[in-house]
Structures are given as C-alpha cells and as structure tokens.
Protein backbone atom coordinates (compact mmCIF):
# COMPACT_ATOMS: atom_id res chain seq x y z
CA UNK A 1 11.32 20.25 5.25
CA UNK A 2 13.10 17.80 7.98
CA UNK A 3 16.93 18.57 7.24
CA UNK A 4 19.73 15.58 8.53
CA UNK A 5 23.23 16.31 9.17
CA UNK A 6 23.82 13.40 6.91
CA UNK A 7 22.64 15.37 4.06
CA UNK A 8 24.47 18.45 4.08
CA UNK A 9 27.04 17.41 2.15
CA UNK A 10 29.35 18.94 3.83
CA UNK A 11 32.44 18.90 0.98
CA UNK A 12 30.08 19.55 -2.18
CA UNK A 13 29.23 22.63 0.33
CA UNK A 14 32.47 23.70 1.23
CA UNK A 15 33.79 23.41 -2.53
CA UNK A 16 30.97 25.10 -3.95
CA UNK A 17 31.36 28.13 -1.21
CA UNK A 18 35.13 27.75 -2.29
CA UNK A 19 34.29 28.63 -5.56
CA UNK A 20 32.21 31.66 -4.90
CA UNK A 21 34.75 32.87 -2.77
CA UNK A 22 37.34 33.42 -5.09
CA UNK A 23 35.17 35.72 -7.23
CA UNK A 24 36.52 39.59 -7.49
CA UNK A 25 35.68 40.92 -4.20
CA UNK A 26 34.01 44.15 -6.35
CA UNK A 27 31.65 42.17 -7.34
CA UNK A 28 30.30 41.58 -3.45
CA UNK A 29 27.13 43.52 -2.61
CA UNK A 30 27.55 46.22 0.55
CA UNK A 31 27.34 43.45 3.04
CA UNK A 32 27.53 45.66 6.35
CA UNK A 33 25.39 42.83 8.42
CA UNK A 34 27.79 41.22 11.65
CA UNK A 35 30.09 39.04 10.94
CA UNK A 36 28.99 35.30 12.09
CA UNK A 37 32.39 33.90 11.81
CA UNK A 38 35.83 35.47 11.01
CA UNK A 39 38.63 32.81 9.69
CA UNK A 40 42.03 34.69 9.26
CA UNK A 41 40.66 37.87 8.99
CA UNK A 42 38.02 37.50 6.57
CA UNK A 43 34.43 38.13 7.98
CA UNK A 44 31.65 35.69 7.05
CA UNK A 45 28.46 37.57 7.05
CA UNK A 46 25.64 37.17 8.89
CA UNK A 47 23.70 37.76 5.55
CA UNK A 48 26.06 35.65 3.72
CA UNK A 49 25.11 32.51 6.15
CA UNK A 50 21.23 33.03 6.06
CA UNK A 51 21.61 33.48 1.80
CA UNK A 52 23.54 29.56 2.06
CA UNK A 53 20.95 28.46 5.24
CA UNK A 54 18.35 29.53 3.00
CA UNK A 55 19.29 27.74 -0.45
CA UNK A 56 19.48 24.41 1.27
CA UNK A 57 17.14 24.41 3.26
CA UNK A 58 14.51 26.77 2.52
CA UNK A 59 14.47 28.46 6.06
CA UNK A 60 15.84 30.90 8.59
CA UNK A 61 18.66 29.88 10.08
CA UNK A 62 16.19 30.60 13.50
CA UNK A 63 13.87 27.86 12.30
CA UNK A 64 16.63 25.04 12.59
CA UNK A 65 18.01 22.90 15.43
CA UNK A 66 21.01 24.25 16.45
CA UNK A 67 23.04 21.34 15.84
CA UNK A 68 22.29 21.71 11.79
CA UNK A 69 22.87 26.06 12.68
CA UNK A 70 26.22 24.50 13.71
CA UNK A 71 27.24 22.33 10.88
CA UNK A 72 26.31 24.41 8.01
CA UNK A 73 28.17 27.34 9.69
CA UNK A 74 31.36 24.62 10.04
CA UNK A 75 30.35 24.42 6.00
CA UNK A 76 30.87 28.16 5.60
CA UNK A 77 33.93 27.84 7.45
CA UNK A 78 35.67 24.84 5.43
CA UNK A 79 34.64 26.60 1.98
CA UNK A 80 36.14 30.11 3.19
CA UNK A 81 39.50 28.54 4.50
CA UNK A 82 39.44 26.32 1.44
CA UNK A 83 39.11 29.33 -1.22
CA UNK A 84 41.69 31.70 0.86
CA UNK A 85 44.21 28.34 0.08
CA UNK A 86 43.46 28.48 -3.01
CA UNK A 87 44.02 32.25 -3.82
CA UNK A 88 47.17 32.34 -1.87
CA UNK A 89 48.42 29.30 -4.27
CA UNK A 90 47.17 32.03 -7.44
CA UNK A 91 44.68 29.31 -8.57
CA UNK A 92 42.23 31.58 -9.29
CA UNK A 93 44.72 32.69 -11.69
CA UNK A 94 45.84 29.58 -12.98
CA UNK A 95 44.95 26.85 -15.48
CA UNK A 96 40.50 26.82 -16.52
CA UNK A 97 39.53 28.20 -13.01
CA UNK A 98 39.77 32.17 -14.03
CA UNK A 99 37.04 31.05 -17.26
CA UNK A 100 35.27 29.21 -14.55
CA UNK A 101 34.53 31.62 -12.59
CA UNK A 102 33.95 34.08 -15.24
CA UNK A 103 31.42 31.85 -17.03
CA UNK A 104 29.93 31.66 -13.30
CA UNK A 105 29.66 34.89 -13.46
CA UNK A 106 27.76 35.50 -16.65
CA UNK A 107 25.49 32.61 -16.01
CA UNK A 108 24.39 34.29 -12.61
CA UNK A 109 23.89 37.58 -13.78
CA UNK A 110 22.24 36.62 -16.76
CA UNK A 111 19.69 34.68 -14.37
CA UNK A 112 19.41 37.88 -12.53
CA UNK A 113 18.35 39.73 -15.12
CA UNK A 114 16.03 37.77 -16.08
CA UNK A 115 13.85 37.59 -13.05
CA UNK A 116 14.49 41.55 -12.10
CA UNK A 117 12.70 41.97 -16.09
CA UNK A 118 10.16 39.53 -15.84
CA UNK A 119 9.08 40.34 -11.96
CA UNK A 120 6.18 43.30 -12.82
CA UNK A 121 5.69 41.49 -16.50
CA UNK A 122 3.07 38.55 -15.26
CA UNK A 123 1.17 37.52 -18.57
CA UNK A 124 -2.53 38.33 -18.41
CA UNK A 125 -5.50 35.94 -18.32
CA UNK A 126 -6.03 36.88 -22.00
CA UNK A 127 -2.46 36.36 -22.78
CA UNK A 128 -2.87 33.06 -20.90
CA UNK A 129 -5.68 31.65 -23.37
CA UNK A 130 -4.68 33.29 -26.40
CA UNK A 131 -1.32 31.19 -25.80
CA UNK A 132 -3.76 27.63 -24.78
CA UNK A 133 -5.87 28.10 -27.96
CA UNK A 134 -2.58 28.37 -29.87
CA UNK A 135 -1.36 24.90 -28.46
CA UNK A 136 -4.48 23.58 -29.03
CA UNK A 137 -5.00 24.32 -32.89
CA UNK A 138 -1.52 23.64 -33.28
CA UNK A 139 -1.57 20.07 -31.48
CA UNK A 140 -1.89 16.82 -33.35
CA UNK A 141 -5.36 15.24 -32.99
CA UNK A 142 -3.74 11.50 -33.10
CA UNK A 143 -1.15 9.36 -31.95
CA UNK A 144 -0.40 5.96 -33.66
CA UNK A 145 0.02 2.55 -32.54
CA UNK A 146 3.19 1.45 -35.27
CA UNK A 147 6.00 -1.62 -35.45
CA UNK A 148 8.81 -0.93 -37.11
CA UNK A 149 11.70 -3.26 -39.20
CA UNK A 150 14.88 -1.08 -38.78
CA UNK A 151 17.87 -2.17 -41.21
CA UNK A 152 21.42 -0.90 -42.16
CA UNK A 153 20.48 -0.36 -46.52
CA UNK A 154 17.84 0.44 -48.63
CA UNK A 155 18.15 -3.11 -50.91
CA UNK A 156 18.19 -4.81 -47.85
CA UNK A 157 14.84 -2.87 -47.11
CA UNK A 158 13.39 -3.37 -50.19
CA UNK A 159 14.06 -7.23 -49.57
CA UNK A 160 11.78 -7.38 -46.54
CA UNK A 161 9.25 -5.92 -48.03
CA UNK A 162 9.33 -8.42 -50.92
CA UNK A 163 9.31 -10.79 -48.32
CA UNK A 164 6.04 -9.48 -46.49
CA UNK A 165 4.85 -9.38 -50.15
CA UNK A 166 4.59 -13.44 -50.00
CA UNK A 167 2.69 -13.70 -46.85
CA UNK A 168 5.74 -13.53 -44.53
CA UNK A 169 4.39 -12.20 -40.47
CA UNK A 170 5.93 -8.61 -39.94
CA UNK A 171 6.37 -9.54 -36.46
CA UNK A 172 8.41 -12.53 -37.45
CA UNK A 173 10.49 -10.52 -40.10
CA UNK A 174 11.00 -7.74 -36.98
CA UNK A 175 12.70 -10.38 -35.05
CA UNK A 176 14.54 -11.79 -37.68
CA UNK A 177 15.96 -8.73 -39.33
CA UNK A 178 15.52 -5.75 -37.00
CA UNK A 179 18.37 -4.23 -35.64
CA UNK A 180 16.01 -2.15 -33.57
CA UNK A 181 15.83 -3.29 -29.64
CA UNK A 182 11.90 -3.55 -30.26
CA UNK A 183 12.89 -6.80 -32.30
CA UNK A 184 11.91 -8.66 -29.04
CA UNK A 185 8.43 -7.38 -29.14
CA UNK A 186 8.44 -8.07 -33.19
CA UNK A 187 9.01 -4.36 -33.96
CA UNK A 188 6.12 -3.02 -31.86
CA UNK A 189 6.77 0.93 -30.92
CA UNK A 190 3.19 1.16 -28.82
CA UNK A 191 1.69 4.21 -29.25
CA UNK A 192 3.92 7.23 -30.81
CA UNK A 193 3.26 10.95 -31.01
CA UNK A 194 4.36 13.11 -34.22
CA UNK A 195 6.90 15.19 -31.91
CA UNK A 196 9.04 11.72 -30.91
CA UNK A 197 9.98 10.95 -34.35
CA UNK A 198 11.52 12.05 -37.53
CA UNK A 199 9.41 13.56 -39.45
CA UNK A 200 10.08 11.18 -42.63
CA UNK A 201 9.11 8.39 -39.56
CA UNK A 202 5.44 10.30 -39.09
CA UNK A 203 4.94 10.76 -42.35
CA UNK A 204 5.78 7.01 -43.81
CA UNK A 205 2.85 6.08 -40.97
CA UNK A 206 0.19 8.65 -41.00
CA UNK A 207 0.09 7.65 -44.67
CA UNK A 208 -0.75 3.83 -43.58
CA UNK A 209 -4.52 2.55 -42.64
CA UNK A 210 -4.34 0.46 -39.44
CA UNK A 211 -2.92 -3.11 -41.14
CA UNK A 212 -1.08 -1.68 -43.54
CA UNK A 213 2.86 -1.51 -44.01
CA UNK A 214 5.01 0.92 -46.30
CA UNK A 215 5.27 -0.82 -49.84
CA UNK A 216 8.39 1.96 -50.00
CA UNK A 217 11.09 2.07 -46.78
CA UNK A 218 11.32 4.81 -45.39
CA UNK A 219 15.08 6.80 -44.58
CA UNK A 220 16.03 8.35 -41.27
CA UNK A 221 19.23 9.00 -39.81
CA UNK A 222 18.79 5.49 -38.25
CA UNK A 223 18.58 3.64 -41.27
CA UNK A 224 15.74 2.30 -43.10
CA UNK A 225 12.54 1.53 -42.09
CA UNK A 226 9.91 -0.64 -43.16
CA UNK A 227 6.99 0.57 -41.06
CA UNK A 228 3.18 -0.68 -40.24
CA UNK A 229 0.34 1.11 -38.65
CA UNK A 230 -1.70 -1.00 -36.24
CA UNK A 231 -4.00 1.37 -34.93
CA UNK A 232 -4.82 5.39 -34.19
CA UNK A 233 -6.63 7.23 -31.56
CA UNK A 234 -7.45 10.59 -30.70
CA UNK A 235 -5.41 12.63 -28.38
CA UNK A 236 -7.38 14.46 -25.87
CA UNK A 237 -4.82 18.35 -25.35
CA UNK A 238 -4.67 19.29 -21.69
CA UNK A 239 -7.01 21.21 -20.32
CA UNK A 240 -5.85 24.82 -19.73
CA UNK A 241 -5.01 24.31 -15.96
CA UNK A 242 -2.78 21.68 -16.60
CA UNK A 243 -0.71 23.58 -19.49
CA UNK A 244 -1.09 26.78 -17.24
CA UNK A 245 2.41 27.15 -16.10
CA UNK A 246 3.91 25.30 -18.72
CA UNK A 247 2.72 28.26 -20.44
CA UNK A 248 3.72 30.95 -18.30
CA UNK A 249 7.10 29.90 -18.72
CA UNK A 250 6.85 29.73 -22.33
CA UNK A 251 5.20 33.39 -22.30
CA UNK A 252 7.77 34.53 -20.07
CA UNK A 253 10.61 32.78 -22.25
CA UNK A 254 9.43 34.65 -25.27
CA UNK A 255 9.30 38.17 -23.30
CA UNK A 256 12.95 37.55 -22.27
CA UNK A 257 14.10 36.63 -25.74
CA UNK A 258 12.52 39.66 -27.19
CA UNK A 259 14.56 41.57 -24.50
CA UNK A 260 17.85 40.29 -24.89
CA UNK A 261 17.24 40.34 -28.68
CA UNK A 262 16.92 44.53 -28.26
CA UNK A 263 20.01 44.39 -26.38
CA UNK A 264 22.02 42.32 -29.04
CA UNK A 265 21.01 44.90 -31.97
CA UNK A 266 22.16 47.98 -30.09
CA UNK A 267 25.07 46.76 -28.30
CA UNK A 268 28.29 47.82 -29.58
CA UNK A 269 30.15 44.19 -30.66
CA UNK A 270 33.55 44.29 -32.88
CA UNK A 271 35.12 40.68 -33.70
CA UNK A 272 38.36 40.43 -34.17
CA UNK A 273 38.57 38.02 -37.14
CA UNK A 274 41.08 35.94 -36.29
CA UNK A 275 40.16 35.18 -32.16
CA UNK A 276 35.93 33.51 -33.16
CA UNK A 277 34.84 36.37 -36.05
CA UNK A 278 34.46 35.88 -39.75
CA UNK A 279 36.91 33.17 -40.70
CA UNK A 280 37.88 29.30 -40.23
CA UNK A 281 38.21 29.83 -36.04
CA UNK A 282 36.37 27.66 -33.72
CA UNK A 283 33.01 28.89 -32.25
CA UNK A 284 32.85 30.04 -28.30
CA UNK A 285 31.93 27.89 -26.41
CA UNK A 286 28.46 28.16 -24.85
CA UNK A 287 27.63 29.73 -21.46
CA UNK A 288 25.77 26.36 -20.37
CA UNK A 289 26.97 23.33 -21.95
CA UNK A 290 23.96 21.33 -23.68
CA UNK A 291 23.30 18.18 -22.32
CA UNK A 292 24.40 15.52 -24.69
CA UNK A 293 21.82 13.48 -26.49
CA UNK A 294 22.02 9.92 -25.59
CA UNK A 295 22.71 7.67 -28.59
CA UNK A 296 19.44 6.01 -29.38
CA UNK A 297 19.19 3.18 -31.75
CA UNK A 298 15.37 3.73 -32.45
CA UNK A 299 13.78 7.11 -33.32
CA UNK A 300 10.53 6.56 -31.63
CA UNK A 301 10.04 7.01 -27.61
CA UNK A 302 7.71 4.63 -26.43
CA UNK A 303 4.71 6.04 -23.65
C-alpha cells in the first residue's frame, strides 16, 4: 500500500493519540522498548510508534520512506503534547470525557476478548456445511417483481381499489395517488426479497398470481398499501464459497455470545433501583451507539 503525506491526517491522528493518552497510565502494558521520542518527560515508545505505523499503514515503520517515518512520528508527537495539555487543564476529569474514555475502554477490551477466545476456536469443515445447509433450507426460493399504491388511510385505500375495480391502470392510479417516491415509475418496486419488507408487505404479495392486485389493502407502519404482483422467479442461494466467511463470522458470533452469556449468569450484578434497576429510570446507554435508521418512505429496497 503506497502511503502520501497528504493522507495522514495529521490532526484526526494527533486527536485520536490525544485521546488514548489520557487513559489511566495502569492500564499501559510493560512497555520497556527505547523511547523514540521524549516530549516533556514523557517517553514515546518505540513499540508504541510501530503499534500507530502499523494501524495506518499496515507496515514496519522500516518498510516506509523516511519522510512518512518522519511525519507520523511528528503525529505521535502533536497527540502526546496535545493530551499532556489536556490533563494538566483536568479535562480528563471534566465534563463527558472521563465516560469517554471509559466507554473506550470497555469497547477495546471487550474486542480483545473476543479475538484472544475465538483465536484456537476455528469452526470445522463440518461445522462449516452444517451452518450452509441451514441457510439454504431456510432461504426463500423466490423473489417478486411487485408495484405498490402507498396512501395515508384505509378508506382512502379501499377507494383505489374500487377504482381499479372499473378498469382504472394501476400504474396510472400509482402516479396519481401514491405518496410513495416509486409514483414516478407508476408504483413499480422491481424485484423484492421477503427479508426487505414487512412481513404484512410479503405476505399481501406472495398471496397474488403475477397480474393480480390485493382486493384488501394491506397495513404497514407506512400506511396502506394496495399492492400487485407482476412476476416471480427463483432465487438461486450462494454457493458455499461465497457464504463461506459470511459464515464464519456468524459461527464465530454465536460462539462469543454463548461465552459472554456464561459470564452474565455467574457474574455477581446488584442494581441499585433507583440509578437504571427495577423502576421508572432511564436505560444505560449502549457501549456502541446503533446507527440510526434512515427514515424511508417505502418499505421495500429495490436491487
């Protein structure tokens, strides 16, 4: 990998090295490697540099020009003097950043753990294709080609359908009275699977023979749908080499689940019922925020 002093990123670096340098010095390992760089006192490690040469770059810090050696040493430097400013102002004592950190913390060491238990725990071949025959029963053997009239009330449902009733086009009566964006394409969704839609969605269509449209709209958290099924064909499952790791990392998911699972039922937990136990108080929040589901207007994903 080429690496360009442009892309460093010099001040994402140095806050980022900022932040791991206020954590508790306890929680250092034994670092007794030379120091590469000392700034007021404080050693930078040689093992501390190759670890950050390393993450961005893939390589020894040997196998780079020196003039990129240079920089992300300068990096190192800017995020150490950074963090010691910080600490001496006690804002790693101050305000979110001590929950920061902590939450850091947790979020590293639980990633830890998880590849120190799953390093000697490789599934087997057998595991492998027990785990592919599994996806395969359980996958569904057809995906449909559907339009779709989305509107805000059942009556107002019921009225397009009266209105396909007398011979009205559905494509006409999707641009018309759609408040779907696939209006513009008179309601078309292309081809869906049963995993991109509600399930009140899939089941309103797999009823449908290709032509047909629901005599009875159909409810989702989008509104109400009056649906039509165009067409169906089969879907061909991946062959086992290209579900392979997808499965591995299910596999190992499950093993690490099962793990921290023991762990929860013989750890020692008391809640105090007034600071997140039993009771009306709000729930902690989670280690990794989830990523926010973007507001969608239309159940289906198109292909």
């Amino acid at each position: 990998m080429t690496m360009h002093l442009s892309r460093l990123l010099p001040l994402t670096a140095a806050l980022a090295l900022a932040l791991s340098a206020c954590q508790p010095k306890a929680s250092a390992p034994a670092d007794t490697s030379p120091a590469v760089a000392t700034v007021n006192g404080q050693p930078i490690s040689r093992a501390f540099y190759e670890y950050y040469v390393k993450s961005l770059s893939g390589k020894t810090s040997a196998d780079l020009a020196p003039d990129i050696r240079a920089k992300l040493l300068d990096n190192m430097i800017h995020g150490e003097v950074i963090a010691q400013e910080a600490v001496k102002e006690g804002l790693d004592k101050s305000g979110d950043t001590p929950y920061v950190l902590e939450l850091s913390r947790l979020q590293v060491l639980g990633q830890s753990l998880g590849e120190h238990f799953l390093k000697d725990k490789k599934p087997t071949d057998a595991d492998l294709h027990a785990e592919y025959d599994a996806y395969v029963a359980a996958a569904p053997k057809l995906e449909y080609h559907a339009r779709h009239i989305l509107v805000a009330t059942q009556p107002f449902a019921d009225k397009v359908v009266q209105r396909l009733e007398r011979g009205e086009k559905f494509e006409d009566l999707a641009k018309a009275e759609s408040m779907d964006p696939s209006k513009t394409n008179g309601g078309d969704l292309s081809w869906i699977r049963p995993e991109q839609v509600p399930p009140e969605f899939m089941k309103a269509v797999a009823a449908l023979k290709p032509g047909e449209y629901s005599k009875t709209p159909v409810q989702t958290p989008f509104g109400w749908h009056v649906v039509q099924l165009v067409e169906t064909r089969p879907i061909t499952p991946q062959s086992f080499e290209e579900r392979k790791q997808r499965i591995e990392q299910e596999l190992d998911r499950k093993k690490f689940k099962d793990y921290i699972d023991e762990l929860m039922r013989t750890a020692q937990v008391t809640k105090t019922p007034d600071q997140g136990g039993p009771g009306p108080a709000a729930p902690a929040p989670a280690l990794a925020p989830a990523t926010p589901a973007a507001p969608a207007s239309t159940p289906p994903a198109k292909n």
